[in-house]
N, C-alpha and C. Protein backbone atom coordinates (compact mmCIF):
# COMPACT_ATOMS: atom_id res chain seq x y z
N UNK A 1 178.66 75.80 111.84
CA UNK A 1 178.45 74.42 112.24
C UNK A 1 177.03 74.21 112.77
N UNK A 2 176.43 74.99 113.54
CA UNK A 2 175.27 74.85 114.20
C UNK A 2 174.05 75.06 112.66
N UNK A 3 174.51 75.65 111.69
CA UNK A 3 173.72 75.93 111.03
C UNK A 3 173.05 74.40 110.18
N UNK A 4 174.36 73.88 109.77
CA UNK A 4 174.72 72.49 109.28
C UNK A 4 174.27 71.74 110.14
N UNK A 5 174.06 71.70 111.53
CA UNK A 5 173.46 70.34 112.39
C UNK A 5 171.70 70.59 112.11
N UNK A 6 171.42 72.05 112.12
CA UNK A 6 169.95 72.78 111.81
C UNK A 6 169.27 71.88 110.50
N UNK A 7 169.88 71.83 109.32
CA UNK A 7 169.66 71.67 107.92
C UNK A 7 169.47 70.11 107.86
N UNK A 8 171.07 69.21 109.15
CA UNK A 8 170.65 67.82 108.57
C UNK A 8 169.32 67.34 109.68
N UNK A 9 169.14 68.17 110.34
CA UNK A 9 167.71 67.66 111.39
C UNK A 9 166.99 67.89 110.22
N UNK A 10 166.62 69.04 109.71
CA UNK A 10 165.13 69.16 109.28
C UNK A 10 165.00 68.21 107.96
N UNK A 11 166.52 67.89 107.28
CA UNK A 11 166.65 66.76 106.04
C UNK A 11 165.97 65.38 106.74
N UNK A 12 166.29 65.14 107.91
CA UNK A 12 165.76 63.57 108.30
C UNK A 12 164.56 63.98 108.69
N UNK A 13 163.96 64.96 109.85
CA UNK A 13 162.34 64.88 109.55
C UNK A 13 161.86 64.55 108.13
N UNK A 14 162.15 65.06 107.10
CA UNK A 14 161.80 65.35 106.18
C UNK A 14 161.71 63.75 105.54
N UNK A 15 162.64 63.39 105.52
CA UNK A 15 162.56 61.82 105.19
C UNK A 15 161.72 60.83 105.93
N UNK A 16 161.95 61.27 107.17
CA UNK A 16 160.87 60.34 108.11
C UNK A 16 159.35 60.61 107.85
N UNK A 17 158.81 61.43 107.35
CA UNK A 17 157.53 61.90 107.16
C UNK A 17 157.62 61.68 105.56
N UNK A 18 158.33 61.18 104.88
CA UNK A 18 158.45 60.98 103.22
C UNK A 18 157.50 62.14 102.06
N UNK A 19 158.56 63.42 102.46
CA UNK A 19 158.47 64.16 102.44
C UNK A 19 159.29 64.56 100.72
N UNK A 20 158.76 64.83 99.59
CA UNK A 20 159.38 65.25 98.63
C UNK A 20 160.15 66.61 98.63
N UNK A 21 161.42 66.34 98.56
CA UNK A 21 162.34 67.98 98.32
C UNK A 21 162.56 67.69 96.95
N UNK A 22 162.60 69.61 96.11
CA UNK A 22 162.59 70.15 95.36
C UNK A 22 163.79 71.13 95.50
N UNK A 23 164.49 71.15 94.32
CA UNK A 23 165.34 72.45 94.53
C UNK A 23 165.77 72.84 93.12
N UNK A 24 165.16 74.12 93.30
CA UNK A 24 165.58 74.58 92.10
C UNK A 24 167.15 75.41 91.96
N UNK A 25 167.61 74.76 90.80
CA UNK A 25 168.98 75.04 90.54
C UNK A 25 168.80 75.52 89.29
N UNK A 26 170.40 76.44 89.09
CA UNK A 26 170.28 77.07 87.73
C UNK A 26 171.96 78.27 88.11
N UNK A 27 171.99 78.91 87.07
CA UNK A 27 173.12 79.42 87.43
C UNK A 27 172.60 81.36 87.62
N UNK A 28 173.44 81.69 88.33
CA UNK A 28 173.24 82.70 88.63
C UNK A 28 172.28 83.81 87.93
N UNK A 29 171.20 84.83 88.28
CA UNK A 29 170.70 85.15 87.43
C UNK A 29 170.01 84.62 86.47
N UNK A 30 169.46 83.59 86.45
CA UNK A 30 168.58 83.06 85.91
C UNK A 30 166.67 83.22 85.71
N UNK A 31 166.66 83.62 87.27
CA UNK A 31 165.26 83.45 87.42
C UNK A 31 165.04 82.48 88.86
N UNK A 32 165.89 82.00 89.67
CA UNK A 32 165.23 81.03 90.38
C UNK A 32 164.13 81.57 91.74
N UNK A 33 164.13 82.76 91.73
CA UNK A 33 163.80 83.14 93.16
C UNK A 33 162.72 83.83 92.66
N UNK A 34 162.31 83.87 91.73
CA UNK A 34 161.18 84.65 90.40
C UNK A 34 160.26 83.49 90.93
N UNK A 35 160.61 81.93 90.30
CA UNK A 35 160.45 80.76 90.37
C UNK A 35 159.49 80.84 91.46
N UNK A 36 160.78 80.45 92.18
CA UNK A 36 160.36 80.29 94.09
C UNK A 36 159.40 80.88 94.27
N UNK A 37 159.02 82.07 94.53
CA UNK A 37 158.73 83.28 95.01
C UNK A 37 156.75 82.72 94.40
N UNK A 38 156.87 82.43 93.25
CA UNK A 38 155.64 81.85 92.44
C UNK A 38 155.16 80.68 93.08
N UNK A 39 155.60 79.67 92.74
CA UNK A 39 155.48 78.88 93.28
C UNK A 39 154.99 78.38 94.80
N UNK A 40 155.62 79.16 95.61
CA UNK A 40 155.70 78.93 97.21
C UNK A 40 155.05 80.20 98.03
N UNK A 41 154.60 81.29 96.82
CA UNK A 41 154.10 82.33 97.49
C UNK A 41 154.56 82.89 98.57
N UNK A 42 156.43 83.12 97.75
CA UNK A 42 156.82 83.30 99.06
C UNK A 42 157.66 85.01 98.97
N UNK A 43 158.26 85.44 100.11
CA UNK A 43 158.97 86.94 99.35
C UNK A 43 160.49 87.28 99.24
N UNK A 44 161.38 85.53 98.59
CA UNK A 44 162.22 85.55 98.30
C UNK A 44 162.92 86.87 97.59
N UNK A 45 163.95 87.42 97.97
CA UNK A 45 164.43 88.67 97.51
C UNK A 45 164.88 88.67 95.77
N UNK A 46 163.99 89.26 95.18
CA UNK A 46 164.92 88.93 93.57
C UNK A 46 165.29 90.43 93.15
N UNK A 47 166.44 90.50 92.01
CA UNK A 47 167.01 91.43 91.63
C UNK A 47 167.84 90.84 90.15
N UNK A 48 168.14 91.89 89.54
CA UNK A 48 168.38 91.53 88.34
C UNK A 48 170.36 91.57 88.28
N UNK A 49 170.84 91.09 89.53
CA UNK A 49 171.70 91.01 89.52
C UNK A 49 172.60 90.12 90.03
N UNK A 50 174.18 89.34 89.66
CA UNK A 50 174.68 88.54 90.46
C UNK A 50 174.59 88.13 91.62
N UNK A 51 174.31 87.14 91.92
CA UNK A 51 173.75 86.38 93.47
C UNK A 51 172.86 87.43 94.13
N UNK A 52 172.06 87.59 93.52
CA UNK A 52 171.33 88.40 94.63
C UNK A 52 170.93 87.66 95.59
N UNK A 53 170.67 86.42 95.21
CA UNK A 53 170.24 85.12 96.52
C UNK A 53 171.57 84.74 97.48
N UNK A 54 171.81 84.83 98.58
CA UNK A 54 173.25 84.04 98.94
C UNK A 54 173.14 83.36 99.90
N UNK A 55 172.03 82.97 99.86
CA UNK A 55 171.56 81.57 101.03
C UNK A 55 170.53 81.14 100.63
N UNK A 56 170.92 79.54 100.35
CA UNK A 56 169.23 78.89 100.47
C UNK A 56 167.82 79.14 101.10
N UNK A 57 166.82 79.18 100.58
CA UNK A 57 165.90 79.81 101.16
C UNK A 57 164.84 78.26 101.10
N UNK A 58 163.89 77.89 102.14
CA UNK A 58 163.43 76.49 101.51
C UNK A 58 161.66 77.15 102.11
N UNK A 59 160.22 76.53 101.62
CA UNK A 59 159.41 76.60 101.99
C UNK A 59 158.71 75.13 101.74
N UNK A 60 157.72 74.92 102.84
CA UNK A 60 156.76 74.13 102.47
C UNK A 60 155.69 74.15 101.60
N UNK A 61 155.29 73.59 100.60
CA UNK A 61 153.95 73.46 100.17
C UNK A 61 153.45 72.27 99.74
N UNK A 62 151.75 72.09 99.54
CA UNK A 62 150.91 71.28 98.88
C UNK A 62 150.72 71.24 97.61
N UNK A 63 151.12 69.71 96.86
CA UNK A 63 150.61 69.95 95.39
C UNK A 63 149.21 68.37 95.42
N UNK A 64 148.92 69.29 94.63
CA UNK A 64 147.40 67.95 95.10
C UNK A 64 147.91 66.30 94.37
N UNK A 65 148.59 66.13 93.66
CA UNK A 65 148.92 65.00 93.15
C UNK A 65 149.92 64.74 93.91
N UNK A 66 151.30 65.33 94.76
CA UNK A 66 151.91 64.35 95.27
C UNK A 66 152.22 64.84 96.98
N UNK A 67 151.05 65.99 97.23
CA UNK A 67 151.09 65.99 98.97
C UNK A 67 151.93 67.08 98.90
N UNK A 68 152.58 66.68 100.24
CA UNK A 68 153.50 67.88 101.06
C UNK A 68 154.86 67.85 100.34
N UNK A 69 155.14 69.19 99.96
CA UNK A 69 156.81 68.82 99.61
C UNK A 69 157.28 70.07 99.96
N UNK A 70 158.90 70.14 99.76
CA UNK A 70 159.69 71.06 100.61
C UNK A 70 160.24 71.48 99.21
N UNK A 71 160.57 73.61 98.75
CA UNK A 71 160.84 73.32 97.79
C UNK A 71 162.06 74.22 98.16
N UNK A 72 162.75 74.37 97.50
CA UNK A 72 164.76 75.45 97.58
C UNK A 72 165.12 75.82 96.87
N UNK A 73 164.64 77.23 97.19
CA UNK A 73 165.61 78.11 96.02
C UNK A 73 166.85 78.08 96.51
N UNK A 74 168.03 78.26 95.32
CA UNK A 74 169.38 77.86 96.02
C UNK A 74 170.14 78.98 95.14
N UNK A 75 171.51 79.11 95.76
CA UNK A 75 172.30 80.40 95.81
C UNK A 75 172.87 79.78 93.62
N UNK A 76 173.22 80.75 92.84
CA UNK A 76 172.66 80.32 91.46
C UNK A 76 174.64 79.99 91.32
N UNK A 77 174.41 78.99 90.42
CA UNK A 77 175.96 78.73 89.81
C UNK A 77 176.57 79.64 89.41
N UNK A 78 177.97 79.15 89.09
CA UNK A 78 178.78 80.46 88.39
C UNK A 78 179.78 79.32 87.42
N UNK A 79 180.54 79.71 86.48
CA UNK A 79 181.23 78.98 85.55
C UNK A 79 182.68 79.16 86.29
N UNK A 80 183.43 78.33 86.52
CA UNK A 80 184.88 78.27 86.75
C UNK A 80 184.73 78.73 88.31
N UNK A 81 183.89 78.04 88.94
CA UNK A 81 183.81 78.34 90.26
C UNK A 81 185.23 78.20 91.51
N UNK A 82 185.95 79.54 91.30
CA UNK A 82 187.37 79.00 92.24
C UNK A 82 187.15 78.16 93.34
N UNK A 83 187.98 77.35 93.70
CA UNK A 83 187.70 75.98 94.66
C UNK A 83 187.79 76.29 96.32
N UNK A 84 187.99 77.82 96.34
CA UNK A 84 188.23 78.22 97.66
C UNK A 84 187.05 79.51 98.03
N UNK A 85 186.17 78.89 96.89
CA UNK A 85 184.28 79.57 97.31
C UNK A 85 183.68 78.44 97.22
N UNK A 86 183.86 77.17 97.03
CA UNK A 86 182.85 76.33 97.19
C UNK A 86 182.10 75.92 98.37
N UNK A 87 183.09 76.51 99.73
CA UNK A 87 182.86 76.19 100.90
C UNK A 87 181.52 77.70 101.24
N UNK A 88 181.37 78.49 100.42
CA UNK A 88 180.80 79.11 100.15
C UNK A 88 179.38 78.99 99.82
N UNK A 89 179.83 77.80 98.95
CA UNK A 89 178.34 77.26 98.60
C UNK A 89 177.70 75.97 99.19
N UNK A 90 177.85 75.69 100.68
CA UNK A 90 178.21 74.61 101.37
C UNK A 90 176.21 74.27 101.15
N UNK A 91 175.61 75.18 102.00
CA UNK A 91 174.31 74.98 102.02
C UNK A 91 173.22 74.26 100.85
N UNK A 92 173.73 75.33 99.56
CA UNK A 92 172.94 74.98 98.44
C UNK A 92 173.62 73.70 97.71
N UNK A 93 174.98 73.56 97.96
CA UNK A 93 175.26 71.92 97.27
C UNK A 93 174.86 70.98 98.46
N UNK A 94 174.71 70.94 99.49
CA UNK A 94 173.49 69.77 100.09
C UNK A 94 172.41 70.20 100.03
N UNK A 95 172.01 70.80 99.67
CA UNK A 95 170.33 71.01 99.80
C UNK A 95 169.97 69.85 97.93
N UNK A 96 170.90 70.72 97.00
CA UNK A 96 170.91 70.28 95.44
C UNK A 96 171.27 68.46 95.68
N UNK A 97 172.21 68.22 96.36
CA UNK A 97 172.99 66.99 96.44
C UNK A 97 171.78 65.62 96.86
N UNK A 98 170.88 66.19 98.17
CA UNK A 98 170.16 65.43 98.71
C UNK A 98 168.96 65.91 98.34
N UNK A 99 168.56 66.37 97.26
CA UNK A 99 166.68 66.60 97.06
C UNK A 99 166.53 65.52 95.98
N UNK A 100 165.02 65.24 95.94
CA UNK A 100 164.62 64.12 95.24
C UNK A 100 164.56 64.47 93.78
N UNK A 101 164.01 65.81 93.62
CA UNK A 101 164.01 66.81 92.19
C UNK A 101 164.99 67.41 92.47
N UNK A 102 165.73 68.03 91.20
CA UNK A 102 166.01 69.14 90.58
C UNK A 102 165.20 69.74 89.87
N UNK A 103 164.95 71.46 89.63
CA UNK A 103 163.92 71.71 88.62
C UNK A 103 165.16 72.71 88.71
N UNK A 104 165.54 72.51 86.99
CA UNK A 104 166.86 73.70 86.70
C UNK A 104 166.26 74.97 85.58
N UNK A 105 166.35 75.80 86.28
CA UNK A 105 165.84 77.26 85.67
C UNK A 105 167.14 77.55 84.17
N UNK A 106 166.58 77.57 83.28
CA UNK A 106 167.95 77.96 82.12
C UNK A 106 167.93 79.73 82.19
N UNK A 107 166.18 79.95 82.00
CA UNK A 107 166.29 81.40 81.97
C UNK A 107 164.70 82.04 81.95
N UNK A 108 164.19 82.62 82.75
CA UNK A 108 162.85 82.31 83.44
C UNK A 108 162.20 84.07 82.55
């Protein structure tokens, strides 16, 4: 719960300062933290295996055409997701739910 009150503070800074979020989605093993990691110069953990990500990871950066934006690598889909792990994936479906982009990795 405390984590979830953490996430919707930094979502409304984020809006109050009109702030572009990014989140890259894709399904498991794809590439997204390859992505991230490029992008955000950051040292998101990657591995060539199922969820190696299992928490959203988010960084700030500058792109010269549209300023400051916030970008999220997020924990990767799965097909026939049983309905009693979705609570599982609580973080990365609001992070995906409320960003302004999606940038969906098919296979990096």
């Amino acid at each position: 719960e405390t984590l979830n009150k953490q996430r919707t503070v930094r979502r409304r800074a984020r809006t109050k300062r009109d702030v572009l979020s990014i989140s890259i989605v894709g399904y498991t093993n794809a590439g997204k933290s390859t992505l991230f990691n490029s992008l955000a110069h950051a040292k998101a953990y990657e591995a060539d295996q199922l969820f190696a990500t299992l928490d959203t990871t988010t960084r700030r950066l500058w792109l010269p055409e549209a300023g400051p934006v916030v970008v999220s690598d997020t924990v990767g889909f799965i097909r026939s997701l049983p309905h009693s792990l979705i609570v599982a994936f609580r973080a990365t479906l609001e992070e995906t739910v409320r960003a302004d982009l999606l940038l969906h990795v098919v296979d990096a």
